[in-house]
C-alpha atoms as a PDB file:
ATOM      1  CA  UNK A   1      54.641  27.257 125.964  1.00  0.00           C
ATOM      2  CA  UNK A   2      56.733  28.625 128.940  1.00  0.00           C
ATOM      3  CA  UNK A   3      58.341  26.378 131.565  1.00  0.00           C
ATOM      4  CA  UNK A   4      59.804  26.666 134.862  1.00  0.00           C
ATOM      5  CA  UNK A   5      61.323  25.652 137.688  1.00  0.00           C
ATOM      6  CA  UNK A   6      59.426  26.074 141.207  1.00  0.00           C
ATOM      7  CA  UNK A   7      61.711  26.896 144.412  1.00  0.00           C
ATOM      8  CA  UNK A   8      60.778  26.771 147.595  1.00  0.00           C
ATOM      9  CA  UNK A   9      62.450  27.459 150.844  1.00  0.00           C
ATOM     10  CA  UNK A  10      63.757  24.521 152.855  1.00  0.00           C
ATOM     11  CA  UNK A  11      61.756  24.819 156.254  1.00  0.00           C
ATOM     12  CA  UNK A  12      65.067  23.238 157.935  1.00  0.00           C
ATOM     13  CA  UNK A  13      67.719  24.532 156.109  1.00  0.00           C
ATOM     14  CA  UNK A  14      66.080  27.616 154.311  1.00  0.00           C
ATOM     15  CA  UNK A  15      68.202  27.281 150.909  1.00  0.00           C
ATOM     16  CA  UNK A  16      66.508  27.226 147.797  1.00  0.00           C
ATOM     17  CA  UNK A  17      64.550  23.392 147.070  1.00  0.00           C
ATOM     18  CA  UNK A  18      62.358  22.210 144.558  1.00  0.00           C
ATOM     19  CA  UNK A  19      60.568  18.520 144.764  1.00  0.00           C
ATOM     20  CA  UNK A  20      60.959  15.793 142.563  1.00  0.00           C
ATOM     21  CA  UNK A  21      59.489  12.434 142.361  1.00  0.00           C
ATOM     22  CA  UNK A  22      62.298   9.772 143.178  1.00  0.00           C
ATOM     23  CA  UNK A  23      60.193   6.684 142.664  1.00  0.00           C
ATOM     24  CA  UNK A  24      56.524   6.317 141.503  1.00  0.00           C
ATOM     25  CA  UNK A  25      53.880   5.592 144.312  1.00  0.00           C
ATOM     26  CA  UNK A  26      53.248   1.830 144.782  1.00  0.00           C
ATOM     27  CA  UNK A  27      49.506   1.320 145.010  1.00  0.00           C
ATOM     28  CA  UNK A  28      47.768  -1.922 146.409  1.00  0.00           C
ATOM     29  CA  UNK A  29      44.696  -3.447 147.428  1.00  0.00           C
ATOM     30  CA  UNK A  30      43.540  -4.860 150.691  1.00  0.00           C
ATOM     31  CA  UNK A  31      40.466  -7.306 150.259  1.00  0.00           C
ATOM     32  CA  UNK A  32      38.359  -8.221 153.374  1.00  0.00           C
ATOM     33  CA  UNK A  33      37.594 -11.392 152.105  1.00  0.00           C
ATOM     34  CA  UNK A  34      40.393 -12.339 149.476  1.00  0.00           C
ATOM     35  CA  UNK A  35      43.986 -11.793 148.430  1.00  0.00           C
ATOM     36  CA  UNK A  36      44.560  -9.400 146.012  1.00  0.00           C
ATOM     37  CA  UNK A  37      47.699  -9.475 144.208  1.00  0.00           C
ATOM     38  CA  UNK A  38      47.388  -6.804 141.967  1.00  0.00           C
ATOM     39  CA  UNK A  39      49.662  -3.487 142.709  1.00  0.00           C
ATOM     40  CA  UNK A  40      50.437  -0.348 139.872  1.00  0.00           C
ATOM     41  CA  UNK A  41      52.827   2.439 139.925  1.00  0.00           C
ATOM     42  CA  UNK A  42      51.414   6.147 139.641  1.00  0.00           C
ATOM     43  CA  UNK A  43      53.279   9.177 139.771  1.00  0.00           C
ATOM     44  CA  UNK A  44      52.302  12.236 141.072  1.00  0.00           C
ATOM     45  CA  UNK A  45      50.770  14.907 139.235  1.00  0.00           C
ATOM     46  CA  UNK A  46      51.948  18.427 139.926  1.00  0.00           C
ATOM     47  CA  UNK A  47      49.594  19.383 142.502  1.00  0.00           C
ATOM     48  CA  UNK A  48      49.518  16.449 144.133  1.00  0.00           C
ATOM     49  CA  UNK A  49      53.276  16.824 144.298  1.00  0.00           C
ATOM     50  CA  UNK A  50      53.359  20.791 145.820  1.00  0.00           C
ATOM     51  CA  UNK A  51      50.505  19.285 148.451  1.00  0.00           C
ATOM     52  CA  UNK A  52      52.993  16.766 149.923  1.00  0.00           C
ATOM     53  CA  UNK A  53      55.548  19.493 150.564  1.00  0.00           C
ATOM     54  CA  UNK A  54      53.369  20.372 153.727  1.00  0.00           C
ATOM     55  CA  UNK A  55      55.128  20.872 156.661  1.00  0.00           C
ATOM     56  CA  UNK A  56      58.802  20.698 154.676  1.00  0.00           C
ATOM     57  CA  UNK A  57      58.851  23.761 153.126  1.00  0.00           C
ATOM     58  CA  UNK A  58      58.178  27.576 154.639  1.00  0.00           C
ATOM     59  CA  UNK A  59      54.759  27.913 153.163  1.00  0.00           C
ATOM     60  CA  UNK A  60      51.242  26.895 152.326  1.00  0.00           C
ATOM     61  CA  UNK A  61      51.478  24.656 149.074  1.00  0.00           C
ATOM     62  CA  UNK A  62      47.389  25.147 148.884  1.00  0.00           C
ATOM     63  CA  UNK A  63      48.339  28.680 148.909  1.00  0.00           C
ATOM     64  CA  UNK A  64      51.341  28.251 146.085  1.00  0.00           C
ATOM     65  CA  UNK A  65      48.820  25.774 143.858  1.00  0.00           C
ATOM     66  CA  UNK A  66      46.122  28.335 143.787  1.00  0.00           C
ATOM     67  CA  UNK A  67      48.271  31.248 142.247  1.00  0.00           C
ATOM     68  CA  UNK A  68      50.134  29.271 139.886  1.00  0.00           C
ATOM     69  CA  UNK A  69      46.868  27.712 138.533  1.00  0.00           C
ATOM     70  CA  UNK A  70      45.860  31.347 138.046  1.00  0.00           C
ATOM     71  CA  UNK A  71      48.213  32.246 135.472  1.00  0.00           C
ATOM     72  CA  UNK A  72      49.476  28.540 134.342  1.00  0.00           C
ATOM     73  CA  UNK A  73      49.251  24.629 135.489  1.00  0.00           C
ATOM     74  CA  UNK A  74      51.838  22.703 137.209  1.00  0.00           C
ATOM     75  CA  UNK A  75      52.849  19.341 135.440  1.00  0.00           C
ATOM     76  CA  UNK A  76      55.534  16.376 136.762  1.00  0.00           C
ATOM     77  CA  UNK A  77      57.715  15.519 133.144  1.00  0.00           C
ATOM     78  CA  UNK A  78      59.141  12.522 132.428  1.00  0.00           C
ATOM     79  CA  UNK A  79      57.612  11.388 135.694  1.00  0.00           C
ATOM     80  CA  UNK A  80      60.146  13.073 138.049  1.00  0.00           C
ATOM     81  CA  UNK A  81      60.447  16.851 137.616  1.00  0.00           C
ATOM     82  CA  UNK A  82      57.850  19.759 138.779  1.00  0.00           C
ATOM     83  CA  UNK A  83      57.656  22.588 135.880  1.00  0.00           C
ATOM     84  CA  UNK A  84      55.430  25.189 135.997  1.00  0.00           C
ATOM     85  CA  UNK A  85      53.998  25.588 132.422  1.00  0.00           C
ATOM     86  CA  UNK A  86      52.420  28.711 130.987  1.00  0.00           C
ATOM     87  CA  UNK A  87      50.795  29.389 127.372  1.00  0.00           C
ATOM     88  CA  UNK A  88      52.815  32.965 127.422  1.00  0.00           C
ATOM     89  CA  UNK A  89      55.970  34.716 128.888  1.00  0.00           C
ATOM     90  CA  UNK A  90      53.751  37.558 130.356  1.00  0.00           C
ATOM     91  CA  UNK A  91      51.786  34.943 132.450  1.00  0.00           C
ATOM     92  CA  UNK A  92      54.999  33.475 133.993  1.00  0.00           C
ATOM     93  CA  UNK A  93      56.000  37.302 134.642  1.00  0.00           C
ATOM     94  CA  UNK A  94      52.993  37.808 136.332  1.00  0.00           C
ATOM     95  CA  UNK A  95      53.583  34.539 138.006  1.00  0.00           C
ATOM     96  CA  UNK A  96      56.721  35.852 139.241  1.00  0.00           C
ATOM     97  CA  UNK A  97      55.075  38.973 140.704  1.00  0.00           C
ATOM     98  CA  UNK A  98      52.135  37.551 142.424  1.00  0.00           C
ATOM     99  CA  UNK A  99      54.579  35.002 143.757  1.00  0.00           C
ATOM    100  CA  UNK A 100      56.471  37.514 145.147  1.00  0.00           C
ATOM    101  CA  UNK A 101      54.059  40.004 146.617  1.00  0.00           C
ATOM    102  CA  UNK A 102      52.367  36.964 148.617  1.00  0.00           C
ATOM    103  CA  UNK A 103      55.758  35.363 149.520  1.00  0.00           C
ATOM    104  CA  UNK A 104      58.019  37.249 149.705  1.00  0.00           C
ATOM    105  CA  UNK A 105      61.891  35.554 148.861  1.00  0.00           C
ATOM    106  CA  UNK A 106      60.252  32.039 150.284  1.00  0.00           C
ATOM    107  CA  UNK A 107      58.912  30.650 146.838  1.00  0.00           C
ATOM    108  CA  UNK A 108      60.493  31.792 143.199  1.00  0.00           C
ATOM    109  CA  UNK A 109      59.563  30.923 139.672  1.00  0.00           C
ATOM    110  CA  UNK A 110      62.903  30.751 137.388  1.00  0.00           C
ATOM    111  CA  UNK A 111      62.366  30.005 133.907  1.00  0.00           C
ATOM    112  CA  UNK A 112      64.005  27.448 131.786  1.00  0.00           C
ATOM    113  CA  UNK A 113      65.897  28.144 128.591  1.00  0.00           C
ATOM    114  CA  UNK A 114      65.033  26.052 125.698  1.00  0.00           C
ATOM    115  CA  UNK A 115      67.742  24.737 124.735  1.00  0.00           C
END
């Protein structure tokens, strides 16, 4: 298994950012005819994640999430970091290219050392 970090431009400051999730989503119910008290925490999932970079970062995350699920899946560990995850080091290379050749410098895969 091959991990990695994905970097996106900054759509306001155009440095190098990748998103994390800083606090579970707090989920609730609103009953027309009762209370509810019931709320849960959910993360996000990796795609979900990308999605809600809209608008915040210099390109399509629809776009981004359909070429890395091409070669690999996104996944959110320990319930705060985006990796990319691949079964081999040629996928994530060929990651790397097809991000590249549809983005330009505006999204990078870097992979991560095991340490």
């Amino acid at each position: 298994m091959i991990r990695g970090k994905l970097w996106f431009r900054c759509a306001a400051m155009h440095d190098p950012v990748t998103p994390m999730v800083a606090r579970p989503a707090l989920i609730g119910w609103e009953a027309k005819q009762r209370q509810v008290d019931l709320q849960i925490e959910r993360s996000f999932n990796g795609d979900e994640l990308v999605r809600r970079m809209k608008g915040w970062v210099t390109v399509d995350p629809q776009k981004v999430i359909e070429i890395v699920s091409r070669f690999g899946r996104l996944k959110v560990l320990d319930d705060t970091e985006l990796v990319i995850e691949t079964e081999k080091s040629e996928d994530f290379q060929d990651l790397q290219k097809a991000l590249a050749e549809t983005f330009g410098k505006e999204v990078d895969a870097e992979q991560i050392s095991k340490k």
